[in-house]
Protein backbone atom coordinates (compact mmCIF):
# COMPACT_ATOMS: atom_id res chain seq x y z
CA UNK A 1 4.49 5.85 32.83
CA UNK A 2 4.87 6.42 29.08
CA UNK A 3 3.40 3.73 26.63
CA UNK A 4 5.32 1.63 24.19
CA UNK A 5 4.49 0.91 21.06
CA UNK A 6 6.41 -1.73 18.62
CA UNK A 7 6.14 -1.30 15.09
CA UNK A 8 7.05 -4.11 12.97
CA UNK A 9 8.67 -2.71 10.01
CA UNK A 10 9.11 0.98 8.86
CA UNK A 11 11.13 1.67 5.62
CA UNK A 12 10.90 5.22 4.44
CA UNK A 13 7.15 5.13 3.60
CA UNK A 14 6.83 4.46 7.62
CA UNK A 15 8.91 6.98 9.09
CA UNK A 16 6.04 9.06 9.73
CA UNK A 17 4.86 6.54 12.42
CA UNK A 18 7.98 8.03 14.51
CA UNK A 19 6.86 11.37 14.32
CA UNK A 20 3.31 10.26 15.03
CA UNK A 21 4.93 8.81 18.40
CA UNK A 22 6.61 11.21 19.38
CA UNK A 23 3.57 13.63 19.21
CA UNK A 24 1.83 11.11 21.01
CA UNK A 25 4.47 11.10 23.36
CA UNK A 26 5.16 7.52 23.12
CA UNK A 27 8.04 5.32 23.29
CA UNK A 28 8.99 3.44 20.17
CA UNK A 29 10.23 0.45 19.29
CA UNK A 30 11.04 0.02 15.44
CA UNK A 31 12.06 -3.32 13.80
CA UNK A 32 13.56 -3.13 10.48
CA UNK A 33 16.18 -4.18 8.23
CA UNK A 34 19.49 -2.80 9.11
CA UNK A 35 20.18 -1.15 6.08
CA UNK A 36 16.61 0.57 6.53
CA UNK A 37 17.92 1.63 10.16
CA UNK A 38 21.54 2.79 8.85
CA UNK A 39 20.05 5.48 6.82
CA UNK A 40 21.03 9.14 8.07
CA UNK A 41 16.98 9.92 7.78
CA UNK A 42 16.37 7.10 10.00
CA UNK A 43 18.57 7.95 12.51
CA UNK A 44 17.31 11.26 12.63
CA UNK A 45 13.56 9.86 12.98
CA UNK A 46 14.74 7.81 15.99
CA UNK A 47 15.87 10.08 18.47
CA UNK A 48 16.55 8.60 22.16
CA UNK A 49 13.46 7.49 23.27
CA UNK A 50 12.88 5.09 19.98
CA UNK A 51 15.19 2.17 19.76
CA UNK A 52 15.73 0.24 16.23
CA UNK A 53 16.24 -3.20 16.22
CA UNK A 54 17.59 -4.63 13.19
CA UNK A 55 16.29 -7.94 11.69
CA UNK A 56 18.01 -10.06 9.39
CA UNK A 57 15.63 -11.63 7.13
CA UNK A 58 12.53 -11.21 5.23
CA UNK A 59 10.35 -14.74 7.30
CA UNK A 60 7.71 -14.19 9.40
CA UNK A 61 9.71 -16.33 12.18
CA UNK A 62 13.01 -13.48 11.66
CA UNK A 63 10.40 -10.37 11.87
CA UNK A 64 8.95 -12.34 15.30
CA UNK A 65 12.56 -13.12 16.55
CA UNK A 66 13.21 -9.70 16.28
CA UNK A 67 10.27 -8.52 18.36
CA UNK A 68 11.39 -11.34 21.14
CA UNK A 69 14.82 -8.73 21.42
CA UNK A 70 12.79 -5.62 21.92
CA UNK A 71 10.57 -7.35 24.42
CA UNK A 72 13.34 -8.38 26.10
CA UNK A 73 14.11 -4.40 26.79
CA UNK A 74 10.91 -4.34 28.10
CA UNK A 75 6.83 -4.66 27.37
CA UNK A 76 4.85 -2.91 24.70
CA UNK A 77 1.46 -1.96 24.66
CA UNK A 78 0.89 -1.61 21.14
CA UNK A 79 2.05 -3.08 17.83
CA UNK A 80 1.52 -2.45 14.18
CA UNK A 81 2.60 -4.05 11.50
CA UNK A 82 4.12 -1.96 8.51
CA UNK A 83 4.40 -3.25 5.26
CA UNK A 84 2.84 -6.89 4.33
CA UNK A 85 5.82 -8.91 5.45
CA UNK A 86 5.41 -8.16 8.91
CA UNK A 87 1.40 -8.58 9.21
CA UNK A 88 1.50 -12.64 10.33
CA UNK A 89 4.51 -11.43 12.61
CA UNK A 90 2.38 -8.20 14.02
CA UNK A 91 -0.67 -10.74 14.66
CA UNK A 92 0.83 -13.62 16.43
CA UNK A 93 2.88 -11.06 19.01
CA UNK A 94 -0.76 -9.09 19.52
CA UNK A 95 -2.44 -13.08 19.91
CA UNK A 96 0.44 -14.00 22.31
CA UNK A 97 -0.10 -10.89 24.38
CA UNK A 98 -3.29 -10.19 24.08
CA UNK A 99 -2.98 -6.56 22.60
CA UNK A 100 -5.53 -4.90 20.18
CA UNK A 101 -4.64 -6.14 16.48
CA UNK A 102 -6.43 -6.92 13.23
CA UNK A 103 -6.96 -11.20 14.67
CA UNK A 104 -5.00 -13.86 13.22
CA UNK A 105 -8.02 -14.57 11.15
CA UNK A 106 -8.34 -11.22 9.16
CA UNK A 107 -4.18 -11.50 9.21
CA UNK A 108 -4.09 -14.96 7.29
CA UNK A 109 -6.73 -13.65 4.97
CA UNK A 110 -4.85 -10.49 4.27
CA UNK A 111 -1.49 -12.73 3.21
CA UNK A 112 -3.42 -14.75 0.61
CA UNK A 113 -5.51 -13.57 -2.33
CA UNK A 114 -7.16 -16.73 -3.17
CA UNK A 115 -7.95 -17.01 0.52
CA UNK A 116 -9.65 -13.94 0.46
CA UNK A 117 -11.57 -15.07 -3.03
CA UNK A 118 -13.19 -17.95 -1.62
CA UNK A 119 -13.69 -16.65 1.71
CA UNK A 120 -15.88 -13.19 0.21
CA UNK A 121 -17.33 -15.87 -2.44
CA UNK A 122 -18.96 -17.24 0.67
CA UNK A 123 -20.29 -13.99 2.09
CA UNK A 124 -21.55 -12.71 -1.10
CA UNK A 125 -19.28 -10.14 -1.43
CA UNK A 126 -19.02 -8.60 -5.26
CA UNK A 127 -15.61 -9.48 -6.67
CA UNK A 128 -14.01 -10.73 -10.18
CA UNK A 129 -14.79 -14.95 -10.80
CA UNK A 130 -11.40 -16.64 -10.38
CA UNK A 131 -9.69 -19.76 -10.20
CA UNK A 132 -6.74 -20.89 -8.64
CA UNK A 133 -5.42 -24.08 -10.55
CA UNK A 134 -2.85 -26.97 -10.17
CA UNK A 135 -1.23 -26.42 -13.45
CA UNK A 136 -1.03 -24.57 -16.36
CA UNK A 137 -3.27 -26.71 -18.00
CA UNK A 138 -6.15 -26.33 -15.26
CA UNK A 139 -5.32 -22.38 -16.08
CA UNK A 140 -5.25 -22.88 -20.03
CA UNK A 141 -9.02 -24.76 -19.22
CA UNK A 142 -10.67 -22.11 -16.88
CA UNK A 143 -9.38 -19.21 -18.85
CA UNK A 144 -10.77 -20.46 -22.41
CA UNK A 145 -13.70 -18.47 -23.38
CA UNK A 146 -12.91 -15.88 -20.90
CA UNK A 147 -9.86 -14.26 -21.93
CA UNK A 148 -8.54 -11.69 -21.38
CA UNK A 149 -7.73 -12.67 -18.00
CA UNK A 150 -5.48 -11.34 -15.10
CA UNK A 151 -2.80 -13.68 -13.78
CA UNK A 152 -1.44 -12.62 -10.92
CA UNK A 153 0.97 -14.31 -7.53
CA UNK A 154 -1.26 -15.10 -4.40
CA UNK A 155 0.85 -13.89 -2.62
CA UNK A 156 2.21 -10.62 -4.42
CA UNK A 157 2.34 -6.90 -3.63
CA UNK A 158 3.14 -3.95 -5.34
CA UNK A 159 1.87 -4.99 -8.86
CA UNK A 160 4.69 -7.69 -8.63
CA UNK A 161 3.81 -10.31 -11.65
CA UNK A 162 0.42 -8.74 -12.35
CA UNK A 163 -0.56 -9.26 -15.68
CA UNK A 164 -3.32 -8.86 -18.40
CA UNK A 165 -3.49 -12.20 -20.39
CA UNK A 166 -4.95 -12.09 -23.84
CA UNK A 167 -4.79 -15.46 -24.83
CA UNK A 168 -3.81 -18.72 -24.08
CA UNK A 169 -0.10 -18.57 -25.51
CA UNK A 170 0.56 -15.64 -23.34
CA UNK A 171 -0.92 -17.23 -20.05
CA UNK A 172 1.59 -20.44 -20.61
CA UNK A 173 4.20 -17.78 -21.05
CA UNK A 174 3.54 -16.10 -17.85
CA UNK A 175 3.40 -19.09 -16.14
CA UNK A 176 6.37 -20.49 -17.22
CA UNK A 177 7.83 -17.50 -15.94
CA UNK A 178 6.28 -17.69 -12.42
CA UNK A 179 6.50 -21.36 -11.77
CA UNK A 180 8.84 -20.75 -8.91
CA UNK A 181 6.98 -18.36 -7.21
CA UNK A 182 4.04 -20.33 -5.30
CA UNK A 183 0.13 -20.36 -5.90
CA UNK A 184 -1.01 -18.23 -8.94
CA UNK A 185 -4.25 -17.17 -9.26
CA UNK A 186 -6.33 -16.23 -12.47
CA UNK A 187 -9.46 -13.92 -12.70
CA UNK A 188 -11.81 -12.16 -14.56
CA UNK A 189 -10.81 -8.56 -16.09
CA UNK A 190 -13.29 -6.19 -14.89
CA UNK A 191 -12.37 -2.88 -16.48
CA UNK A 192 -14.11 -0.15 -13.98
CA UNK A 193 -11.94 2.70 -12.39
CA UNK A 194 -9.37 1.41 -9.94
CA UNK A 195 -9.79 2.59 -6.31
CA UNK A 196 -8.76 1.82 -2.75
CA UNK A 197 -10.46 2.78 0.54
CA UNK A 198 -8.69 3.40 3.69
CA UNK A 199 -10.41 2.63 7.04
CA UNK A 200 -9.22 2.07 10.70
CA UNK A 201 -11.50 -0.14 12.66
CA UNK A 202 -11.96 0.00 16.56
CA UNK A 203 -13.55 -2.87 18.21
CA UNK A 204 -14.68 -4.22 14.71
CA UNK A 205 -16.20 -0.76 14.43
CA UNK A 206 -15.40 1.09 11.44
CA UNK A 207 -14.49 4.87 12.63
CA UNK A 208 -12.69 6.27 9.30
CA UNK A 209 -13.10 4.79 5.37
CA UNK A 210 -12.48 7.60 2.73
CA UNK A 211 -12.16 6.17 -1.09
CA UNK A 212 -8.74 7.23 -2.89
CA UNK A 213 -8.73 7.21 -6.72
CA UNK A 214 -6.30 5.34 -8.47
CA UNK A 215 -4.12 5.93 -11.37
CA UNK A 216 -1.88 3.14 -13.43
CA UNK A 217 -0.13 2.26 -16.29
CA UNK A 218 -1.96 0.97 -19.17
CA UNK A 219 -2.22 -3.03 -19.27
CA UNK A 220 -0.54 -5.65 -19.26
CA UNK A 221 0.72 -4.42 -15.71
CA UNK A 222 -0.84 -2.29 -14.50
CA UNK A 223 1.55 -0.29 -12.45
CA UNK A 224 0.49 2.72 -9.71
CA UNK A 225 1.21 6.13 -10.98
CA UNK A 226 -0.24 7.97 -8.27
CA UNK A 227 -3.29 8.69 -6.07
CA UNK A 228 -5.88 10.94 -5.61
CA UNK A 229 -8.09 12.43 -2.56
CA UNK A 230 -10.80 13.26 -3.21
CA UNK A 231 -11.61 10.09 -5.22
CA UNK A 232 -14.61 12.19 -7.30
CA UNK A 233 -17.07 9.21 -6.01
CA UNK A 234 -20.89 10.56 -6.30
CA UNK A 235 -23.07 9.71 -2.74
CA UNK A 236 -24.70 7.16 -4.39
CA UNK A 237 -20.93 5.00 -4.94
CA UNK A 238 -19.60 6.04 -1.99
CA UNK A 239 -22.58 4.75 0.34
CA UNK A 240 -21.94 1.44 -1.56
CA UNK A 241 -17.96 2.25 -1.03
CA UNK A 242 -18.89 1.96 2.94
CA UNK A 243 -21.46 -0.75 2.73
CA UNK A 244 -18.58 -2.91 0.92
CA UNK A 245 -15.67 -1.99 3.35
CA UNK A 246 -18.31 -2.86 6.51
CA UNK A 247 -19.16 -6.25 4.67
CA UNK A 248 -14.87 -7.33 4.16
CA UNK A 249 -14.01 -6.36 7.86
CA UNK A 250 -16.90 -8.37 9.02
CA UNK A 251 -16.23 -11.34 7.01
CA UNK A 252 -12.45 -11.18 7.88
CA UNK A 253 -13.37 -11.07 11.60
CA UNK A 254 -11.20 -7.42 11.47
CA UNK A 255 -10.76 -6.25 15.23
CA UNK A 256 -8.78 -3.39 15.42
CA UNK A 257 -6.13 -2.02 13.09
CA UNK A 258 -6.14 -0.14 9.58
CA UNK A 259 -7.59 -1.94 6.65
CA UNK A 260 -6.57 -1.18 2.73
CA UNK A 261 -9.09 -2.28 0.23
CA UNK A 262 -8.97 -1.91 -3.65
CA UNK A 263 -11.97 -2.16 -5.72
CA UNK A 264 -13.25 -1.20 -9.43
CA UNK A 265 -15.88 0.73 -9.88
CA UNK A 266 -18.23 -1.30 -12.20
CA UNK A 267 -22.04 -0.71 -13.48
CA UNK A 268 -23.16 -2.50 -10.70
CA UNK A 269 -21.23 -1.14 -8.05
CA UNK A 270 -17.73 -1.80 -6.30
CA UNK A 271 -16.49 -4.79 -6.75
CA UNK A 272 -13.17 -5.88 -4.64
CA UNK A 273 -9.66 -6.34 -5.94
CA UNK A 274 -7.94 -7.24 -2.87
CA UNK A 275 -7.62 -6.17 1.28
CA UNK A 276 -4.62 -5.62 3.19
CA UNK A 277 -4.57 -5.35 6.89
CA UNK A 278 -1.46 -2.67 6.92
CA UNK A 279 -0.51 0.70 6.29
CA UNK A 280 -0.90 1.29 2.24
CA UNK A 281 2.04 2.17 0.39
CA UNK A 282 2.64 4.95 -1.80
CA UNK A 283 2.50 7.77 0.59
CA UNK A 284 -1.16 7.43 1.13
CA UNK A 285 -1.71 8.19 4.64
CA UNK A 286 0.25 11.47 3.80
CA UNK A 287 -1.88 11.75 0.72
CA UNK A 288 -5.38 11.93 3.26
CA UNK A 289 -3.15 14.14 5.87
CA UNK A 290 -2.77 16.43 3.04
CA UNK A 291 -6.71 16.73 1.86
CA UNK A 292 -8.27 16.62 5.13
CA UNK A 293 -5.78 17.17 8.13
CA UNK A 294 -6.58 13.40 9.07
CA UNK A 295 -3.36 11.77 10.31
CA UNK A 296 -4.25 8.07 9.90
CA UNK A 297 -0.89 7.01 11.27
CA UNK A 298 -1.84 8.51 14.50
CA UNK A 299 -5.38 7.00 14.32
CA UNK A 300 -3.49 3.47 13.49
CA UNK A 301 -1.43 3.87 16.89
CA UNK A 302 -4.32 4.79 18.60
CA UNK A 303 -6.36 1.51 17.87
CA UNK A 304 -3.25 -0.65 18.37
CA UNK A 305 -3.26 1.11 21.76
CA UNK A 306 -6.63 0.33 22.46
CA UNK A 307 -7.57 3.64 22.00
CA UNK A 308 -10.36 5.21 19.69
CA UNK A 309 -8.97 7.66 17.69
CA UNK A 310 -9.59 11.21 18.25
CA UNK A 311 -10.35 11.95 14.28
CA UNK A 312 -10.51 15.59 13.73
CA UNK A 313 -13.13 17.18 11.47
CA UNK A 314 -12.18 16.69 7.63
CA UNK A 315 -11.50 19.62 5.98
CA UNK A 316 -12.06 19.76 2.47
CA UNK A 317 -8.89 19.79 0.43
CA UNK A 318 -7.37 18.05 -2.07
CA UNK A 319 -3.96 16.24 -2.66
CA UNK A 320 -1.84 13.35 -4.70
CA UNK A 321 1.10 11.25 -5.05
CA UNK A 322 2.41 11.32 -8.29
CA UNK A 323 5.23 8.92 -9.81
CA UNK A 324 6.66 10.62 -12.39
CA UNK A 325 7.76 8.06 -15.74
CA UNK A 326 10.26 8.65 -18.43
CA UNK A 327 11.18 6.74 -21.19
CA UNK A 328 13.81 3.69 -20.79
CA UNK A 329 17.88 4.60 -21.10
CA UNK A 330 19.99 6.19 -19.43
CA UNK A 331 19.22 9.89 -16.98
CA UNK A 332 20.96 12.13 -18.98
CA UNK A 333 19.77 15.14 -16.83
CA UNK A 334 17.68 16.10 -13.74
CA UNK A 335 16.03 19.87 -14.42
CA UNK A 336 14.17 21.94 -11.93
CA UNK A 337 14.36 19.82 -8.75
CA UNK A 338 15.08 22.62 -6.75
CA UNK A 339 12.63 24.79 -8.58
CA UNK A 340 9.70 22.13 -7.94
CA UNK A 341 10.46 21.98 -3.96
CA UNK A 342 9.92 25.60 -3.37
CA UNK A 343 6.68 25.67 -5.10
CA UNK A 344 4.03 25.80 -2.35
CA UNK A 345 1.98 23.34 -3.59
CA UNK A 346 4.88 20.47 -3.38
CA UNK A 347 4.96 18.98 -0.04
CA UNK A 348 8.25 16.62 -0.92
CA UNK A 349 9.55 15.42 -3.93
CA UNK A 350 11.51 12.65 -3.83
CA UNK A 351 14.36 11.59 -6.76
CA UNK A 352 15.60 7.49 -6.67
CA UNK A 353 17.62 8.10 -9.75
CA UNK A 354 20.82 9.73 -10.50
CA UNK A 355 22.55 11.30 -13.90
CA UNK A 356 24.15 8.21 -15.57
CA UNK A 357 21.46 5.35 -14.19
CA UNK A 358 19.97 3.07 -16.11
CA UNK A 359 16.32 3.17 -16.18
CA UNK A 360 13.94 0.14 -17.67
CA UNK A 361 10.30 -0.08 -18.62
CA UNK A 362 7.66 0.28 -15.79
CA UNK A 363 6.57 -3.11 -14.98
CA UNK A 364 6.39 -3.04 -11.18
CA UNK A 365 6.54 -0.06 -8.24
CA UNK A 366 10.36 -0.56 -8.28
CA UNK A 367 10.61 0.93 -11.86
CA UNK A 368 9.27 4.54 -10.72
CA UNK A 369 11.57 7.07 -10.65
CA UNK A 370 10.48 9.23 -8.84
CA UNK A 371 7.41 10.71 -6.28
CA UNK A 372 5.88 13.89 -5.95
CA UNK A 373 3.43 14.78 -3.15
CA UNK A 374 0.71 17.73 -3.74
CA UNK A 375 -2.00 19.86 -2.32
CA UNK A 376 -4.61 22.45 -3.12
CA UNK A 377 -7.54 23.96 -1.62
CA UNK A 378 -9.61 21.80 -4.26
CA UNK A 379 -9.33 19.41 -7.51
CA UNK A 380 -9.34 22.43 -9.87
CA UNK A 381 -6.38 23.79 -7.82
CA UNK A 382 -4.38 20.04 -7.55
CA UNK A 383 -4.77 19.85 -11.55
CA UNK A 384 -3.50 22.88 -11.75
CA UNK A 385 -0.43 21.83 -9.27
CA UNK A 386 0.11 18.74 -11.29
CA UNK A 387 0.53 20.52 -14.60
CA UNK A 388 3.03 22.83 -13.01
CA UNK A 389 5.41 20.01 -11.61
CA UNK A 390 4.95 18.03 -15.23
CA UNK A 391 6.73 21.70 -16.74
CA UNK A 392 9.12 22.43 -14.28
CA UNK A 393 10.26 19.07 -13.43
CA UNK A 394 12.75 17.20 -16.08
CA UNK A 395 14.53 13.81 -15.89
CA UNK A 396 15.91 13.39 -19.24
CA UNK A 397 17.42 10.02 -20.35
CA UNK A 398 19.33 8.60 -23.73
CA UNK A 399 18.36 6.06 -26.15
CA UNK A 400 20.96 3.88 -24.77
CA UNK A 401 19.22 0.43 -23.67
CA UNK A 402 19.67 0.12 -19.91
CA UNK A 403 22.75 -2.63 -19.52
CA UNK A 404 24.86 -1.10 -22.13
């Protein structure tokens, strides 16, 4: 009898999960928003055998009524959870029915950033000093003499509200603007290299980590431009890369599942941004397909399954995602797009804008324009890749403010 797996959540960034299925030869069932299902790519990743069940809502309780439908067509034996709205949904179906999942534990800690803080505090773990205060006035008094600061949601994601503070003017200012958004939290600016690691854990055993390099906009926000495999580490960081990632999923209780942790890379060693208990975004997994001919997607259904993944050897290439930025207006033109897809070294390029959109400053992941996955045999030959896509490829806007 064929498995089941339910994935909570897919977007584009997840459609690979339904070819990793079908490989797999599993059935699939994939909750998502119904404009996310209505797309003609989506329809084409869900062929016969892989129902979508649409969800209205963003709650944890509308992602877990939606998962109550597609149990109702029958059991599952697996679930992941997608994105980072659907991890507390993802963890209480696994709990409920006793399937392999990251624990409600190491879910709850995932959600909430000064959670984790406090929680890694009391493990020892290295990570920025922060505070997460009342008021703006407990903020104004833990960030004097320590400015600049990051201020940042405790609950955000994709750079949302992230900001460098330099003083206590602009802190009051930020949080005047984020007053309605729940718990803030401020920390310490550490100023190392920004990395994540990816790992899938089996039985609270970790089976995969490899380090991706990171690459944002310049402060205050800090925005991701792209990502990089190899990272460059030298044996010495990477061993304390590992020893970090083994020290979070054993604090957080992490059973099975992927993990996503960003660090900095300071004179002392890693020190940790933040973990997330779901697939990365950004193309990543594709990113470490790409390098090594690792498909983590597969090796996150496997664990959900109860399974431990069968990881191939890694071989050792090199690849990025790259989100192309141009300056704010209007596109006046898109050059070369059909040049840059033939070139061997593209793997996809994707284009979210059109001629005559208005295009504003890059101050979260929505503001990107546009993505660009690469490979080479090595980083000489990815450098080389990148250069040729920044030639060829041209989106070309006016003066014009966007909203004119």
């Amino acid at each position: 009898m064929r498995r089941r797996l339910l994935l909570v959540g897919m977007g584009r960034v997840g459609r690979p999960y339904a070819t990793a299925a079908r490989r797999l030869g599993l059935d699939l069932a994939v909750l998502d928003a119904p404009t996310s299902l209505a797309y003609a790519k989506a329809r084409k990743f869900l062929t016969e055998d892989q129902t979508g069940y649409p969800v209205a809502g963003t709650a944890t309780a509308a992602w877990f009524a939606g998962a109550s439908e597609a149990l109702e067509d029958g059991p599952v034996d697996g679930v992941v959870a997608f994105g980072e709205p659907h991890v507390m949904a993802a963890a209480l179906i696994c709990d409920e029915l006793a399937l392999p999942g990251p624990g409600l534990r190491a879910a709850a800690v995932s959600r909430d950033k000064a959670l984790q803080r406090r929680l890694f505090a009391r493990h020892g773990i290295a990570q920025p000093a922060s505070y997460l205060p009342e008021d703006v006035e407990a903020a104004a008094d833990w960030a004097e003499g320590r400015y600049p600061v990051i201020a940042k949601p405790a609950d955000g994601t994709g750079s949302r509200a992230v900001r460098l503070i330099a003083g206590e003017a602009g802190l009051r200012a930020w949080h005047a603007e984020h007053a309605g958004d729940g718990a803030v939290l401020i920390e310490q600016c550490l100023t190392g290299p920004e990395y994540s690691v990816e790992c899938v854990v089996h039985r609270g055993e970790l089976v995969f980590t490899e380090p991706t390099l990171k690459h944002t906009t310049a402060p205050p926000y800090f925005v991701e431009l792209g990502h990089t495999v190899p990272a460059g580490l030298s044996g010495a960081e990477r061993s304390g890369v590992d020893r970090l990632a083994d020290q979070v999923a054993r604090a957080m209780g992490m059973r099975d599942g992927v993990m996503h942790l960003e660090f900095r890379m300071e004179d002392t060693g890693p020190h940790l941004m933040e973990v997330a208990v779901r697939t990365p975004g950004d193309h990543i997994f594709e990113v470490h397909e790409l390098a090594h001919g690792v498909s983590l997607f597969e090796a996150a259904i496997s664990v959900a399954l109860g399974d431990r993944p069968d990881l191939p050897a890694r071989r050792a290439g090199a690849a990025a995602v790259r989100f192309p930025t141009v300056a704010p207006g209007r596109v006046e033109g898109l050059a070369g797009v059909a040049a840059t897809r033939r070139l061997p070294t593209v793997a996809d390029l994707q284009i979210d804008v059109a001629v005559g959109d208005a295009v504003g400053p890059v101050r979260s992941s929505r503001d990107r324009v546009a993505t660009v996955l690469l490979r080479a045999g090595d980083a000489d030959g990815l450098a080389r890749a990148e250069k040729t896509v920044a030639d060829l490829l041209r989106i070309t806007t006016s003066a014009e403010p966007p909203g004119h």
